[in-house]
Protein backbone atom coordinates (compact mmCIF):
# COMPACT_ATOMS: atom_id res chain seq x y z
CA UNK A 1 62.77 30.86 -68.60
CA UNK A 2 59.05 30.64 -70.06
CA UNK A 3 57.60 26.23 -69.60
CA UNK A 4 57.39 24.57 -72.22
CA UNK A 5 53.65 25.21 -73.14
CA UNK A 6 51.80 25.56 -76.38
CA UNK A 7 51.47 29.37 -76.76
CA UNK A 8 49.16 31.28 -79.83
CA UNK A 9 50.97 32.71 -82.33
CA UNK A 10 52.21 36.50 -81.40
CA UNK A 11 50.37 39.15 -83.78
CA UNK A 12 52.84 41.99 -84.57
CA UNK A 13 51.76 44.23 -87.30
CA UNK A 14 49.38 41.58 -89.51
CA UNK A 15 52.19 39.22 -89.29
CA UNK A 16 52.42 36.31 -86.60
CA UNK A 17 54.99 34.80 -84.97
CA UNK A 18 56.22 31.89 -82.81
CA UNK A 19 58.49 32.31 -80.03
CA UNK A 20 61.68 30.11 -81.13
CA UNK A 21 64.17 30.34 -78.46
CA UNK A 22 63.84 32.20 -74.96
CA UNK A 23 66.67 32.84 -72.34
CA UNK A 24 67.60 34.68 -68.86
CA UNK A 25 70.52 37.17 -69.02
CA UNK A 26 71.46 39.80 -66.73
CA UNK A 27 68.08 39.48 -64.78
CA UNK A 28 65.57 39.90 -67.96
CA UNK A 29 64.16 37.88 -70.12
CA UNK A 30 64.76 37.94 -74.01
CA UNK A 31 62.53 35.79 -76.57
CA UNK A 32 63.22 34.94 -79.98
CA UNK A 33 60.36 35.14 -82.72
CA UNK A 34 60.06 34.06 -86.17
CA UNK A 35 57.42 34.86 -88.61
CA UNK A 36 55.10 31.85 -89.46
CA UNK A 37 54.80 32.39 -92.84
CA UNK A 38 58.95 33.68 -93.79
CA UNK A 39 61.49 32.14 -91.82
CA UNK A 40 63.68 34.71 -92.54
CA UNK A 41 61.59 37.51 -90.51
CA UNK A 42 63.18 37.20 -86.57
CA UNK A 43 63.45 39.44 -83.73
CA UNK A 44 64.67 39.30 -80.39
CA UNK A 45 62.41 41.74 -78.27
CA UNK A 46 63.03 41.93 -74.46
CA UNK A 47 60.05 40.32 -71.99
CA UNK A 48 58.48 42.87 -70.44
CA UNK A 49 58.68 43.46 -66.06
CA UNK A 50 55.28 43.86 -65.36
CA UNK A 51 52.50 41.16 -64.11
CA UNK A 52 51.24 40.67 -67.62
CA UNK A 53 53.49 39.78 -70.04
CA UNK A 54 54.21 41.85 -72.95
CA UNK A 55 57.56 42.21 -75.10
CA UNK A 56 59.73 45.47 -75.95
CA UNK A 57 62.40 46.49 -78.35
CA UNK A 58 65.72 46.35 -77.11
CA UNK A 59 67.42 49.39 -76.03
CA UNK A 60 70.64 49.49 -78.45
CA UNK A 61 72.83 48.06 -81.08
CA UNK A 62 75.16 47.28 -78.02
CA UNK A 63 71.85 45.12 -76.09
CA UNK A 64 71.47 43.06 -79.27
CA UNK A 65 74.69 42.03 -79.71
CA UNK A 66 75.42 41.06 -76.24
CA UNK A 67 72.45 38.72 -76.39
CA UNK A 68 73.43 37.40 -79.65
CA UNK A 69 76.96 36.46 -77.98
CA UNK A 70 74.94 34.93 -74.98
CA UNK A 71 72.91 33.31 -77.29
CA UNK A 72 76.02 32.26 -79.45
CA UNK A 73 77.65 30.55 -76.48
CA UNK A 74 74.31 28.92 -75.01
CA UNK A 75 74.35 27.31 -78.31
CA UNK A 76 77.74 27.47 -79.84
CA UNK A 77 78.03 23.42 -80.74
CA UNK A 78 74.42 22.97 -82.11
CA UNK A 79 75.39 25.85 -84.41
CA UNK A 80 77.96 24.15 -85.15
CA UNK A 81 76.46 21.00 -86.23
């Protein structure tokens, strides 16, 4: 999982975005982003495998979700709150 370091805002299309939430799952590495200036504008984009880190879409419908229930459990009583 990425240290908890003070990272630059993401530029994605004009828009930036901080990394929110990151976690390990099934040997990758998936990030959460929001958009600085609308909280309502997230991802979750898959860390890339090479040296220098980069971020992809996820592969299907099927990927998402089975992060989002990862994700869901990781954090199931804080959601709850």
């Amino acid at each position: 999982m990425m240290e908890d370091i003070e990272l630059k805002p993401l530029k994605i299309e004009d828009k930036y975005y901080e990394i929110i939430y990151d976690m390990d799952m099934n040997d990758k590495e998936y990030v959460f982003i929001r958009n600085i200036e609308n909280e309502e504008d997230m991802m979750c984009l898959r860390v890339t495998e090479s040296d220098v880190f980069g971020l992809e879409k996820l592969d299907s419908d099927d990927e998402l979700i089975a992060v989002m229930t990862e994700f869901y459990k990781r954090e199931k009583e804080e959601l709850e709150n």
